[in-house]
N, C-alpha and C. Protein backbone atom coordinates (compact mmCIF):
# COMPACT_ATOMS: atom_id res chain seq x y z
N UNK A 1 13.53 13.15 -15.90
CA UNK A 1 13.41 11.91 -15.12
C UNK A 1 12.01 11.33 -15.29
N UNK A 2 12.18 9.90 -15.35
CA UNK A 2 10.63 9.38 -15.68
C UNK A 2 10.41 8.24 -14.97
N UNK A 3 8.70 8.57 -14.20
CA UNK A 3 8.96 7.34 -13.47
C UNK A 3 8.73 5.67 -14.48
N UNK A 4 9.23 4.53 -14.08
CA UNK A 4 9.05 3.40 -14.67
C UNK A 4 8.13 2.57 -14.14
N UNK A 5 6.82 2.80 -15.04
CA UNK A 5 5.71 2.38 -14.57
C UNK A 5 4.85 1.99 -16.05
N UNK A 6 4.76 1.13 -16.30
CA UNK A 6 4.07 0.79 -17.51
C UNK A 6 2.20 1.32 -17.46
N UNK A 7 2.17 1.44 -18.03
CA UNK A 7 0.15 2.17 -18.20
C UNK A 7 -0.33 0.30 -19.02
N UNK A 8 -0.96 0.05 -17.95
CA UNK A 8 -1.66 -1.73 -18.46
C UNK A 8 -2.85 -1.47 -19.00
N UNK A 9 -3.66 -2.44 -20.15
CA UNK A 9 -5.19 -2.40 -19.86
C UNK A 9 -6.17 -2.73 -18.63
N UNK A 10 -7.00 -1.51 -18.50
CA UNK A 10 -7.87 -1.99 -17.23
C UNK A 10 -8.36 -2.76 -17.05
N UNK A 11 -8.35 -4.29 -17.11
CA UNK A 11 -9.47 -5.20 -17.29
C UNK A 11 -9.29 -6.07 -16.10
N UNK A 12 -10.25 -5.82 -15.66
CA UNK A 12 -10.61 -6.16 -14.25
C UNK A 12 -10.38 -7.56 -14.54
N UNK A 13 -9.69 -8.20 -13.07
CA UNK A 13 -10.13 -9.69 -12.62
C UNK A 13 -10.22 -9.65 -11.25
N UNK A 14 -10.21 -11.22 -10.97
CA UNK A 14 -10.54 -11.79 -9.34
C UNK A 14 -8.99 -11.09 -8.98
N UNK A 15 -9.11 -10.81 -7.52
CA UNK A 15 -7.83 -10.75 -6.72
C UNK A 15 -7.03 -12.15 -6.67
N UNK A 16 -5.76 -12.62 -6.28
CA UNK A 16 -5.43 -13.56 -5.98
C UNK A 16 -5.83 -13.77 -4.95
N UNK A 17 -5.62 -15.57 -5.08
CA UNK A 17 -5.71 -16.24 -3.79
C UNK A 17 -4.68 -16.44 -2.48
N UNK A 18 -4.91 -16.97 -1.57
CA UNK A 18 -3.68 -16.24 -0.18
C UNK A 18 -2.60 -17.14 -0.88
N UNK A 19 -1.79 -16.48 -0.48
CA UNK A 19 -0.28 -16.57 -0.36
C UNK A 19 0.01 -17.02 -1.95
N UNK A 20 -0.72 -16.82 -2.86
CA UNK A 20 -0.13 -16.62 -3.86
C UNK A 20 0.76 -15.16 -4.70
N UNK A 21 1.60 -16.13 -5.74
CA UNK A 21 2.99 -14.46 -5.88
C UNK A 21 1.83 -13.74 -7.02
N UNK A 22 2.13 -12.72 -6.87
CA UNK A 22 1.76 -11.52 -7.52
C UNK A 22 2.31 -11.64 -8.76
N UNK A 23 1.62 -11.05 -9.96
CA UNK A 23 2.57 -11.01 -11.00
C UNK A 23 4.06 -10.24 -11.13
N UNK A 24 4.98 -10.21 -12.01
CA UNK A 24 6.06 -9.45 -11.71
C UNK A 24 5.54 -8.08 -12.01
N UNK A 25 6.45 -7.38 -11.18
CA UNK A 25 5.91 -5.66 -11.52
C UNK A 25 6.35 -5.09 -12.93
N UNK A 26 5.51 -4.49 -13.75
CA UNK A 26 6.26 -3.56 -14.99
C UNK A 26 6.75 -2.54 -14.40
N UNK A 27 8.49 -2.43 -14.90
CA UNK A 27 9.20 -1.61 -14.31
C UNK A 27 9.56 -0.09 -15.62
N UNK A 28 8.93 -0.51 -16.03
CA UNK A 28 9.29 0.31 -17.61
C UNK A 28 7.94 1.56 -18.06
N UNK A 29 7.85 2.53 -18.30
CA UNK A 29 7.21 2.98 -18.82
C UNK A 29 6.37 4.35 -17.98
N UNK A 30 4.87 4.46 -18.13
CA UNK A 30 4.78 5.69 -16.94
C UNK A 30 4.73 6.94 -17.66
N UNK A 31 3.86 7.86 -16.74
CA UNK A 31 4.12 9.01 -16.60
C UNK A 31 5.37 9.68 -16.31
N UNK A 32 6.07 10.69 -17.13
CA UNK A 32 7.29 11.55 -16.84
C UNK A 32 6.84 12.01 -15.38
N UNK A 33 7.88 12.07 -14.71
CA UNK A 33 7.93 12.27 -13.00
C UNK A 33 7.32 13.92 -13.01
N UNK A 34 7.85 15.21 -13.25
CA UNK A 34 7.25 16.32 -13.64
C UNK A 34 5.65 16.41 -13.58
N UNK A 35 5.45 15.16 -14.94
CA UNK A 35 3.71 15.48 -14.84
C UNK A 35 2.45 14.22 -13.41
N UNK A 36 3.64 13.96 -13.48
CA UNK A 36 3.04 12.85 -12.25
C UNK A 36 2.82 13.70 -11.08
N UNK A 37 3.94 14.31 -10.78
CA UNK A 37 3.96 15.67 -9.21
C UNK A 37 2.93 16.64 -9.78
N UNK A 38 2.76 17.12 -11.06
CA UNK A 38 1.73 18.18 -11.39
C UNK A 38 0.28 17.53 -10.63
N UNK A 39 -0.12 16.05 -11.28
CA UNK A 39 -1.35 15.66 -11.16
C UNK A 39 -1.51 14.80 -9.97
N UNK A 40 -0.55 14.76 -8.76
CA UNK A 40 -0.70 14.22 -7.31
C UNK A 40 -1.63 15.07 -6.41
N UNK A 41 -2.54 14.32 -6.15
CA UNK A 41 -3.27 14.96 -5.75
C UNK A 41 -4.47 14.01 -4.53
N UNK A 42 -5.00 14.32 -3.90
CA UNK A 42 -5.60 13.59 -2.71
C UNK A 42 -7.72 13.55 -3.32
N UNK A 43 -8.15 12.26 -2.99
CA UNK A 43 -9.40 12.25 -4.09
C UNK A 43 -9.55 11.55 -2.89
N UNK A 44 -11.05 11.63 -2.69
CA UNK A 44 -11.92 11.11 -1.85
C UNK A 44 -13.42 10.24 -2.85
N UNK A 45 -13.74 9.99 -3.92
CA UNK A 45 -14.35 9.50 -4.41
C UNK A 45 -14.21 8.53 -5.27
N UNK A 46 -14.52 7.27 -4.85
CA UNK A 46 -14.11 6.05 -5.56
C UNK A 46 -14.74 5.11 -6.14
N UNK A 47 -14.86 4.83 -7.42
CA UNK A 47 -15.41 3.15 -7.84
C UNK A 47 -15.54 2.38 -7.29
N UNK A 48 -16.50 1.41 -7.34
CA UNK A 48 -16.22 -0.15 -6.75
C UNK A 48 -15.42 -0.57 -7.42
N UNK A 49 -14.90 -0.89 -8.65
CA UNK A 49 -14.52 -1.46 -9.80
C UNK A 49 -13.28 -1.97 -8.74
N UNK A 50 -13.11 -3.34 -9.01
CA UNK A 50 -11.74 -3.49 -9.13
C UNK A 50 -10.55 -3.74 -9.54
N UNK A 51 -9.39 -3.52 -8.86
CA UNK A 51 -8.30 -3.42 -9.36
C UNK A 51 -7.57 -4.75 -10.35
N UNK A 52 -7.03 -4.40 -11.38
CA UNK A 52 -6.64 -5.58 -11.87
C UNK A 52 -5.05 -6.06 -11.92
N UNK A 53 -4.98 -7.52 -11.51
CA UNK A 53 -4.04 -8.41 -10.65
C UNK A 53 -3.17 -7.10 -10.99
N UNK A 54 -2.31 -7.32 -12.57
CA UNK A 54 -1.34 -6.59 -13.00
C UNK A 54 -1.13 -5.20 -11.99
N UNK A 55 -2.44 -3.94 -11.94
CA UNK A 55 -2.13 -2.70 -11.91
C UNK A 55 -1.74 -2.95 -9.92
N UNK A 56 -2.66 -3.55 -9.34
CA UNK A 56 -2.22 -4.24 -7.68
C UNK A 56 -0.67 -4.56 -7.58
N UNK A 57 -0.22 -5.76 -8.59
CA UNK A 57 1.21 -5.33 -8.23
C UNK A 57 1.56 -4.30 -8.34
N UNK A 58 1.73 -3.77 -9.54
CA UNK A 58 2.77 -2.73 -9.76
C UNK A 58 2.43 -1.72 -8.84
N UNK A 59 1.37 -1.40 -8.01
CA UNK A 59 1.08 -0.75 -7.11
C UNK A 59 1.50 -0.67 -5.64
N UNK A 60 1.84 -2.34 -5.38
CA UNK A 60 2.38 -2.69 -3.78
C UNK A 60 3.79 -2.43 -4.17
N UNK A 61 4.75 -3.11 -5.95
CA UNK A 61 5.83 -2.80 -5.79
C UNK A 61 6.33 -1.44 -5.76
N UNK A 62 5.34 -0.47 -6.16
CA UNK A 62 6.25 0.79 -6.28
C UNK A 62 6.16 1.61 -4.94
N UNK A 63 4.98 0.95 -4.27
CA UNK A 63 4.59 1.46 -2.80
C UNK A 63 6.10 1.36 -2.13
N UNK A 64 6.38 -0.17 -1.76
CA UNK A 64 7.02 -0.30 -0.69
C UNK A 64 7.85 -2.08 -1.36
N UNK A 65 8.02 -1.84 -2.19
CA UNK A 65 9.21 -3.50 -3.04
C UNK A 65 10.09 -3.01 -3.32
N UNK A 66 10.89 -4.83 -3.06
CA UNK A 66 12.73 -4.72 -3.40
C UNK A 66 12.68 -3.94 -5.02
N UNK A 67 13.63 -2.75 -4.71
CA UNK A 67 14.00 -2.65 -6.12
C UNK A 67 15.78 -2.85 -5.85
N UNK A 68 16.12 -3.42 -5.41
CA UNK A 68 17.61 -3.91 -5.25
C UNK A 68 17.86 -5.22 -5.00
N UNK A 69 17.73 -6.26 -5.54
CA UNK A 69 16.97 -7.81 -4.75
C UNK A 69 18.60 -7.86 -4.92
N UNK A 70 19.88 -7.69 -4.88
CA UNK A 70 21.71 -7.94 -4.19
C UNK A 70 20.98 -8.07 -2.77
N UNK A 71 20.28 -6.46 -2.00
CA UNK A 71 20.07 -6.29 -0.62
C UNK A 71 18.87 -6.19 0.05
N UNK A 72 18.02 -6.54 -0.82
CA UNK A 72 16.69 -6.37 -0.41
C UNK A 72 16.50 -4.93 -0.09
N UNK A 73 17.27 -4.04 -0.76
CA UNK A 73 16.36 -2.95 -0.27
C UNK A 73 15.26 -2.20 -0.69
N UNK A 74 14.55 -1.70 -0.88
CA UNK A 74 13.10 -0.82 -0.81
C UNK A 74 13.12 0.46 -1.81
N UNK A 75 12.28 0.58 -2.46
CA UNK A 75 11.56 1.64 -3.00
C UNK A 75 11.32 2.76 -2.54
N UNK A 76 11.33 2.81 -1.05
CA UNK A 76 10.88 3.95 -0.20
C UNK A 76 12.14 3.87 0.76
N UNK A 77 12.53 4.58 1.25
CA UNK A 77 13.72 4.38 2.48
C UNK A 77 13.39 4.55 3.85
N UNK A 78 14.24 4.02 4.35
CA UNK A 78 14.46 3.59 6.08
C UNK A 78 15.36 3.72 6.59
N UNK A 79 15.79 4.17 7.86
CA UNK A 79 16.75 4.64 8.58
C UNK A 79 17.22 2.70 9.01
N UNK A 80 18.60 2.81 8.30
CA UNK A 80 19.56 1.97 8.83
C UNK A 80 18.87 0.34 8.31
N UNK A 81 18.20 0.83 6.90
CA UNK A 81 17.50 -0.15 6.01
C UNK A 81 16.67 -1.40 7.34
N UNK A 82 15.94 -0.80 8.45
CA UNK A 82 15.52 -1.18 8.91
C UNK A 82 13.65 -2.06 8.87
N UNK A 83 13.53 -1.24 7.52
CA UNK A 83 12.63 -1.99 7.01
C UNK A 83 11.28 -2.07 7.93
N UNK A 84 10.88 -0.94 8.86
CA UNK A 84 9.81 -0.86 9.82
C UNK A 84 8.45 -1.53 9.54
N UNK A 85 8.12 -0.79 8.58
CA UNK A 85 6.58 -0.83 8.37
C UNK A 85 6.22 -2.13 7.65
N UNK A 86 5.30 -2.63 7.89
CA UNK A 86 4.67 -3.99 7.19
C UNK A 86 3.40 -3.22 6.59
N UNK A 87 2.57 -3.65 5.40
CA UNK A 87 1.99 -3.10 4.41
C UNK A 87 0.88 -4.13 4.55
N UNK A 88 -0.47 -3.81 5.04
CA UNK A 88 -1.16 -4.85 4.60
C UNK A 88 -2.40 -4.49 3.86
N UNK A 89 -2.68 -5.37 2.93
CA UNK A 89 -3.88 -4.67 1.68
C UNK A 89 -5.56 -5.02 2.25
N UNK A 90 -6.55 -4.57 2.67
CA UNK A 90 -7.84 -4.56 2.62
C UNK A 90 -8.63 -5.02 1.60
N UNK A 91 -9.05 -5.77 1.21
CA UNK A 91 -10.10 -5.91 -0.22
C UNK A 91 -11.55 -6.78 0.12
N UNK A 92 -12.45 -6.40 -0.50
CA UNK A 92 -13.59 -7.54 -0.33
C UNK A 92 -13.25 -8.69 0.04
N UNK A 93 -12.49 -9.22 -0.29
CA UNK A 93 -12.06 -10.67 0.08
C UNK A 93 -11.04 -11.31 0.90
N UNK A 94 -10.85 -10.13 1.88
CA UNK A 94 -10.31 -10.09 2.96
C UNK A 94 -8.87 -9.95 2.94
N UNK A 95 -8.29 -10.00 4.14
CA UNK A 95 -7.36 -8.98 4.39
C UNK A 95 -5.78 -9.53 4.40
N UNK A 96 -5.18 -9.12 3.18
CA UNK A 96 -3.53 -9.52 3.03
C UNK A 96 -1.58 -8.96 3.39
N UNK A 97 -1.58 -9.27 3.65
CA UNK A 97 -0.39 -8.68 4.19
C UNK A 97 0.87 -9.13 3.26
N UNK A 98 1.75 -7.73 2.42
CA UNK A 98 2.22 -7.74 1.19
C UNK A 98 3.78 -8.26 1.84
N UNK A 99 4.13 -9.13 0.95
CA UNK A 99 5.34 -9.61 1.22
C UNK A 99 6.31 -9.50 0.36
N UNK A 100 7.21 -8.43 0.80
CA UNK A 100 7.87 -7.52 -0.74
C UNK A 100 8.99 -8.68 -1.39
N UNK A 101 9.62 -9.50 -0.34
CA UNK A 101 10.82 -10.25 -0.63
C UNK A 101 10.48 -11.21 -1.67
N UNK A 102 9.23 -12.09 -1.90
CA UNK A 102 8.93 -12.65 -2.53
C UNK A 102 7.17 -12.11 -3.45
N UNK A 103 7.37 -11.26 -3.06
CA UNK A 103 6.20 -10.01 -4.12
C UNK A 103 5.00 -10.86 -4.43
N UNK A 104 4.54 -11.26 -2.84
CA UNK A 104 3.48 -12.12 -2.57
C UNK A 104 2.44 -11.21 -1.44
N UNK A 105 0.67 -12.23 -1.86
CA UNK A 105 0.28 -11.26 -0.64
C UNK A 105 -0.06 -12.83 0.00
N UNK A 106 0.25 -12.79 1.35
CA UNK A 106 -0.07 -13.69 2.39
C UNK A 106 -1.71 -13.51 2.82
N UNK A 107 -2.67 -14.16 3.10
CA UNK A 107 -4.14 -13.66 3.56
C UNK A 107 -3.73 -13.80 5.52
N UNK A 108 -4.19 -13.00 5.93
CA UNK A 108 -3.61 -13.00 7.40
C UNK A 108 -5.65 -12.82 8.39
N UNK A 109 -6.64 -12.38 7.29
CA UNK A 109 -7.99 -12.82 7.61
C UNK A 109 -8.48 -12.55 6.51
N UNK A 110 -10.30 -13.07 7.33
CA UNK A 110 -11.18 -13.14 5.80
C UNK A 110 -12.22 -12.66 6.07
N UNK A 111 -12.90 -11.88 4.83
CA UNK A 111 -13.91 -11.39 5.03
C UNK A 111 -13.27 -10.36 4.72
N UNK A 112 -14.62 -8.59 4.58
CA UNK A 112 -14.43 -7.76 4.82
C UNK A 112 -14.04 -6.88 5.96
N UNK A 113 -12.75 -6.82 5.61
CA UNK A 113 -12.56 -5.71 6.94
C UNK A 113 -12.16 -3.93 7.12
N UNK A 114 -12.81 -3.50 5.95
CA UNK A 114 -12.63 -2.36 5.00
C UNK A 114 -13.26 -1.24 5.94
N UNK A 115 -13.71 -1.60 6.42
CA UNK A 115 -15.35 -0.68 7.55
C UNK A 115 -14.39 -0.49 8.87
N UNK A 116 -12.84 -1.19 9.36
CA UNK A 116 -12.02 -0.90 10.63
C UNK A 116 -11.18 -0.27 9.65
N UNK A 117 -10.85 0.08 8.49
CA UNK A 117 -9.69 0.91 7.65
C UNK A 117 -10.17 2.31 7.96
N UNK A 118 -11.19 3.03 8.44
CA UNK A 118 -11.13 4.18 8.34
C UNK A 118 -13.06 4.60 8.64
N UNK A 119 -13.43 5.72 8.67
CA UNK A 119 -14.43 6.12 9.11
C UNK A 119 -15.57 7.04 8.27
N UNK A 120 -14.51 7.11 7.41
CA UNK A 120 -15.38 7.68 5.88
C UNK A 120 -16.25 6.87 5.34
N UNK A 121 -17.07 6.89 4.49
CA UNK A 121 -17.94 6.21 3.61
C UNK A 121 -17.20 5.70 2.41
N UNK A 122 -16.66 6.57 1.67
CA UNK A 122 -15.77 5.89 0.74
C UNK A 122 -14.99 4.68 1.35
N UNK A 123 -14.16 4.67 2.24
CA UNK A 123 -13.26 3.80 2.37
C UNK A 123 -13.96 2.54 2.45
N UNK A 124 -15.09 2.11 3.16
CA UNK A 124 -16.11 0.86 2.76
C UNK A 124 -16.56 0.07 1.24
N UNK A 125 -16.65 1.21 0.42
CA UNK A 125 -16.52 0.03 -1.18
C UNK A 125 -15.39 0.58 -1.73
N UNK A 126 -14.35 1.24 -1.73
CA UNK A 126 -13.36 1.23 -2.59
C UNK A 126 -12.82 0.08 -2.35
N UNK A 127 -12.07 -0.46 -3.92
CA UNK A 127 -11.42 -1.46 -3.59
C UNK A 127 -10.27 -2.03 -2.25
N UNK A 128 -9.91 -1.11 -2.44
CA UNK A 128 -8.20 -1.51 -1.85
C UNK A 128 -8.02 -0.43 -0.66
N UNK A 129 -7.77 -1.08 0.38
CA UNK A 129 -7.43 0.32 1.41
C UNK A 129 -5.90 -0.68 1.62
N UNK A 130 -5.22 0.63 2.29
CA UNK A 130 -3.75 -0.05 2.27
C UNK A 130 -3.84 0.44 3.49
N UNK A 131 -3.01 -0.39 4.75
CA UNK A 131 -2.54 -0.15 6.17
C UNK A 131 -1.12 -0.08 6.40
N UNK A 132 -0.73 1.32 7.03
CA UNK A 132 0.48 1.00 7.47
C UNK A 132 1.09 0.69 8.80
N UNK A 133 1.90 -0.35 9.44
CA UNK A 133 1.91 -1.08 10.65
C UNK A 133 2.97 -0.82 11.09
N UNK A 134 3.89 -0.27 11.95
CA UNK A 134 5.22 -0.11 12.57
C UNK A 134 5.40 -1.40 13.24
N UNK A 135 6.58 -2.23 13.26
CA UNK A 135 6.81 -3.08 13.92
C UNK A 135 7.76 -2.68 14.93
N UNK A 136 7.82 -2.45 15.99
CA UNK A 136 8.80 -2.03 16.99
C UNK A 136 9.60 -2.84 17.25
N UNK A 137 9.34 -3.63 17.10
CA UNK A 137 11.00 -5.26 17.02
C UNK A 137 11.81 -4.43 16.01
N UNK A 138 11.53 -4.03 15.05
CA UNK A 138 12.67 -3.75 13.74
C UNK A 138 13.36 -1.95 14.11
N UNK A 139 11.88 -1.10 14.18
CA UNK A 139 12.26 0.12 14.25
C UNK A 139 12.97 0.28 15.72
N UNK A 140 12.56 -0.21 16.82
CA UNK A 140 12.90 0.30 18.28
C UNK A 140 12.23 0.97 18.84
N UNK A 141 11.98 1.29 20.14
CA UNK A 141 10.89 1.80 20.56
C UNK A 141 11.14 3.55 21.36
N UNK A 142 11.83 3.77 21.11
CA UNK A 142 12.39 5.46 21.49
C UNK A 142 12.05 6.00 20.37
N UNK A 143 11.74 7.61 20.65
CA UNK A 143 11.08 8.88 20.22
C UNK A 143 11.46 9.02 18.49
N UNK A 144 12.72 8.87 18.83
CA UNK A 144 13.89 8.88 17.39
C UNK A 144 13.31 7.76 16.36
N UNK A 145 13.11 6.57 16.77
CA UNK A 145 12.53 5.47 16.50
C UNK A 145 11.02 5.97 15.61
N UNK A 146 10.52 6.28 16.16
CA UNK A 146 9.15 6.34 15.67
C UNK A 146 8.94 7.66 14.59
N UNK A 147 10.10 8.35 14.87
CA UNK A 147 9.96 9.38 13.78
C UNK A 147 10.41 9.12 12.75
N UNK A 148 11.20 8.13 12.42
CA UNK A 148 11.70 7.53 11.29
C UNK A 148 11.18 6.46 10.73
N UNK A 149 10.48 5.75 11.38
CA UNK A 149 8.99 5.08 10.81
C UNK A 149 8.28 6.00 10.30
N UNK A 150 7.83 6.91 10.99
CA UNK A 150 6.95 8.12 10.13
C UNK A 150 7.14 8.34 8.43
N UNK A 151 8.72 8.91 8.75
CA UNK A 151 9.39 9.06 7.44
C UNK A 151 9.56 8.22 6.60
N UNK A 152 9.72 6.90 6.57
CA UNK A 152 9.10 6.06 6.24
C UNK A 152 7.73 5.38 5.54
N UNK A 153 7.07 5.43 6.52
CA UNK A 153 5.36 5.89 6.10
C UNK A 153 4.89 6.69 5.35
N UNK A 154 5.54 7.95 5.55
CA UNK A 154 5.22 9.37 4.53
C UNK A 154 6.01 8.73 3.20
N UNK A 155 7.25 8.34 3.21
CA UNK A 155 7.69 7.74 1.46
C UNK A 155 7.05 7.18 0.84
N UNK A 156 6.21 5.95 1.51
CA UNK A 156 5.86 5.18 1.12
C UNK A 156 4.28 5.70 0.44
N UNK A 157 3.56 6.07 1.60
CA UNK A 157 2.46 7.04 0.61
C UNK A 157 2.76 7.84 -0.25
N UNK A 158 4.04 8.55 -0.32
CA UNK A 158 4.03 9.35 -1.62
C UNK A 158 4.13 8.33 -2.87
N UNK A 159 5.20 7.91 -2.72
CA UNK A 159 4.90 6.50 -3.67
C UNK A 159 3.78 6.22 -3.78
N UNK A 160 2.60 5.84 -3.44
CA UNK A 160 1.09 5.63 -3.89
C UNK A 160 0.84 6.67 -4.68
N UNK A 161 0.53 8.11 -4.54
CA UNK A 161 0.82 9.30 -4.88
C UNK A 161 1.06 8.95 -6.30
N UNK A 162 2.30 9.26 -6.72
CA UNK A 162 2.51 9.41 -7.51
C UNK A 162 2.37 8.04 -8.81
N UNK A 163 2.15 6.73 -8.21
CA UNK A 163 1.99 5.98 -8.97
C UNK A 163 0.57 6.24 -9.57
N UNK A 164 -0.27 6.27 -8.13
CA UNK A 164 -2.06 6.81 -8.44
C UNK A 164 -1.59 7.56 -10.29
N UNK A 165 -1.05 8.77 -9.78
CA UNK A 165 -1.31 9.99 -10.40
C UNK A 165 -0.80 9.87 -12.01
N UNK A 166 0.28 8.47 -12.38
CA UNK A 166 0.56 7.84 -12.95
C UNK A 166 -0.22 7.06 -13.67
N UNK A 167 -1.20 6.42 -13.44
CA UNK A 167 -2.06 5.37 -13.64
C UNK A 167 -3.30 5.91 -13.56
N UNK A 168 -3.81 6.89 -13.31
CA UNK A 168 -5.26 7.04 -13.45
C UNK A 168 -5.87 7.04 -12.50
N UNK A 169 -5.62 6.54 -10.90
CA UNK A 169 -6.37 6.31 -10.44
C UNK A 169 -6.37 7.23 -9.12
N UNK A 170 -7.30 6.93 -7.97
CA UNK A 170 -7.65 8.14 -7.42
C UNK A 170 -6.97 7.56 -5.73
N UNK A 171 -6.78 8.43 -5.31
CA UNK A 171 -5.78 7.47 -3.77
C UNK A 171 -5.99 9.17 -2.36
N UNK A 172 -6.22 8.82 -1.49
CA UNK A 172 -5.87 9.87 -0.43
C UNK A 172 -5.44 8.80 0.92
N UNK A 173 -4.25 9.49 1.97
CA UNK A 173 -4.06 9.11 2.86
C UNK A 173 -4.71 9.75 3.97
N UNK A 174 -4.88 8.56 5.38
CA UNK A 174 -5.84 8.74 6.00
C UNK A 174 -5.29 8.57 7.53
N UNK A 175 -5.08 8.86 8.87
CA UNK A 175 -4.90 9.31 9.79
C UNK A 175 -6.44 8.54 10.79
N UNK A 176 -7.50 8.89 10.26
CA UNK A 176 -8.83 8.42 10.82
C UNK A 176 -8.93 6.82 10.48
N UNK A 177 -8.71 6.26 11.74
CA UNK A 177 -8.52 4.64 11.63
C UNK A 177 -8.83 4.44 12.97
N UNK A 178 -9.83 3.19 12.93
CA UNK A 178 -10.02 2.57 14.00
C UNK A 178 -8.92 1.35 14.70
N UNK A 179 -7.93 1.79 15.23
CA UNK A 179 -6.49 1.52 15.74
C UNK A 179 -6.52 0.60 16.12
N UNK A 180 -7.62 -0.41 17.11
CA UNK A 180 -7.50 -1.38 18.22
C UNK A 180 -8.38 -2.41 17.58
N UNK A 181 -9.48 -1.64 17.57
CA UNK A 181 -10.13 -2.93 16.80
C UNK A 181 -9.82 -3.37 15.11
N UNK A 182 -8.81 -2.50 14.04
CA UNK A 182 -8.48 -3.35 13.46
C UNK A 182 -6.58 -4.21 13.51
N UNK A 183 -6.05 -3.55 14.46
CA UNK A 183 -4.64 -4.50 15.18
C UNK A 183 -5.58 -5.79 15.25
N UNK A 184 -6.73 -5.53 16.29
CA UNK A 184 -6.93 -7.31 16.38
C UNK A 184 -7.51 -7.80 15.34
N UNK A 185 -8.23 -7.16 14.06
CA UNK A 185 -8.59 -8.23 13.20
C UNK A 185 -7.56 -8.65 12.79
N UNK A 186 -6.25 -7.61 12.11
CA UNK A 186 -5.07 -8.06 11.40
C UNK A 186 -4.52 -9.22 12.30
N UNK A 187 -4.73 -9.27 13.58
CA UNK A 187 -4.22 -10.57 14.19
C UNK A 187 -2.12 -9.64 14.68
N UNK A 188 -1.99 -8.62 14.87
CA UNK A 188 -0.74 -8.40 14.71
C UNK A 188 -0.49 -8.44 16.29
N UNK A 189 1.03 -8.05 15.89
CA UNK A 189 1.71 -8.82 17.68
C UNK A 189 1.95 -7.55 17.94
N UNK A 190 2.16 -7.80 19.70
CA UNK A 190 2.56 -6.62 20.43
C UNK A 190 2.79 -5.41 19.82
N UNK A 191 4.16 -5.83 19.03
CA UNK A 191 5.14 -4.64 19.04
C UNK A 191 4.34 -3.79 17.49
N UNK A 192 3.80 -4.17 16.92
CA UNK A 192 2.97 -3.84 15.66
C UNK A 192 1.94 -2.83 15.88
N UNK A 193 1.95 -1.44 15.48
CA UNK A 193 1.10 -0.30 15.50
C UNK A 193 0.34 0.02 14.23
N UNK A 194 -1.13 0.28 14.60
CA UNK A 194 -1.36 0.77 13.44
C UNK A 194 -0.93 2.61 12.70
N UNK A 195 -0.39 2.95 11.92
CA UNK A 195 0.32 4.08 11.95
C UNK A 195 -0.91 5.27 11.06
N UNK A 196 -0.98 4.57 9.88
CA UNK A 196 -2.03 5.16 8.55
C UNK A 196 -2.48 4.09 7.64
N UNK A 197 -3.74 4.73 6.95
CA UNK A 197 -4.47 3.95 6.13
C UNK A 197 -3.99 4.52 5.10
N UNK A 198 -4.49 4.36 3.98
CA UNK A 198 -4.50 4.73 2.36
C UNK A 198 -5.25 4.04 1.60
N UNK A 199 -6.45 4.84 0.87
CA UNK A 199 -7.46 4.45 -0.01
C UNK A 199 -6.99 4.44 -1.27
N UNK A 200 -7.02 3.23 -2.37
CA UNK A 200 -6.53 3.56 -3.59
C UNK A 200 -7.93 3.15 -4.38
N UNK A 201 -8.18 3.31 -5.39
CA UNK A 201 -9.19 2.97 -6.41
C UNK A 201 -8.98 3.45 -7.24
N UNK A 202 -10.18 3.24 -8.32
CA UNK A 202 -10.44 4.23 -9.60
C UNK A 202 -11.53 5.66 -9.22
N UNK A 203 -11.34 6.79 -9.77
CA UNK A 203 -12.16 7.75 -9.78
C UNK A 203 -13.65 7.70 -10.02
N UNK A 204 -14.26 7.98 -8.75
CA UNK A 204 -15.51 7.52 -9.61
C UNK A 204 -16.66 8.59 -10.19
């Protein structure tokens, strides 16, 4: 089994601008799945360098995008294709929220807000920190509920995981997040939790 993930040239550019679409994801190519699980692994040391447009998509789509666009369903699974978690990306140039249906990132603020993603030092210049958000409108708000967001959450980082481990680059998930004060930068509603972070970059 192999995952389908094309290996791009690294050549850095600007991030997009808000609410513009992402390029399409390369669905083809990759590390064999085998050596991808060999080399998954959790890295705490990161480049500034950043990510380029191309390797960002293929990174949000394999995270958490339609790979069924008949039903919109997901890359990662959900209890009762409920679709919980909202994904939003961190970068120098402030802060986007990934929109899998149309494989766009929306800008939802601006500025750096990389320094409320987490409490480490790394997580401040790596490029890209990724947030994961439970929406309780979608999941529901009982015990059962939230454990299947979890499961959820956990797919979806492995997916980083293994794409990282795919591509070269260096990624750990993170638990240590400043919860309240970045809900209010993201601007998110009530029912919206912050759940986990995830640092992706290059190795530095």
């Amino acid at each position: 089994m192999r995952l389908f993930l094309r290996v791009l040239p690294m050549v850095a550019v600007p991030l997009l601008l808000p609410g513009q679409k992402l390029p399409d994801p390369a669905m083809k190519g990759g590390m064999p799945l085998m050596e991808a699980l060999a080399k998954r692994q959790s890295v705490r040391s990161f480049s500034e360098r950043e990510l380029p447009q191309q390797v960002l998509s293929n990174l949000l789509w394999a995270a958490w995008g339609v790979n069924r666009p008949a039903t919109g369903q997901r890359t990662a699974p959900s209890a009762h294709n409920r679709q919980p978690i909202d994904l939003y990306v961190l970068t120098p140039k402030g802060a986007f929220l990934y929109e899998a249906k149309t494989h766009s990132l929306a800008q939802v603020a601006e500025g750096d807000l990389r320094k409320l993603a987490g409490r480490q030092e790394f997580v401040y210049t790596a490029p890209v920190n990724l947030v994961f958000v439970e929406d309780t409108a979608r999941s529901g708000n009982d015990a059962q509920a939230a454990v299947w967001s979890g499961v959820t959450a956990g797919a979806i980082s492995q997916n980083v995981y293994l794409f990282c481990a795919s591509e070269g680059l260096a990624t750990v998930v993170r638990g240590w997040v400043d919860h309240e004060p970045l809900a209010k930068a993201l601007q998110l509603k009530p029912t919206q939790r912050v759940i986990l972070a995830q640092t992706v970059g290059y190795p530095k």
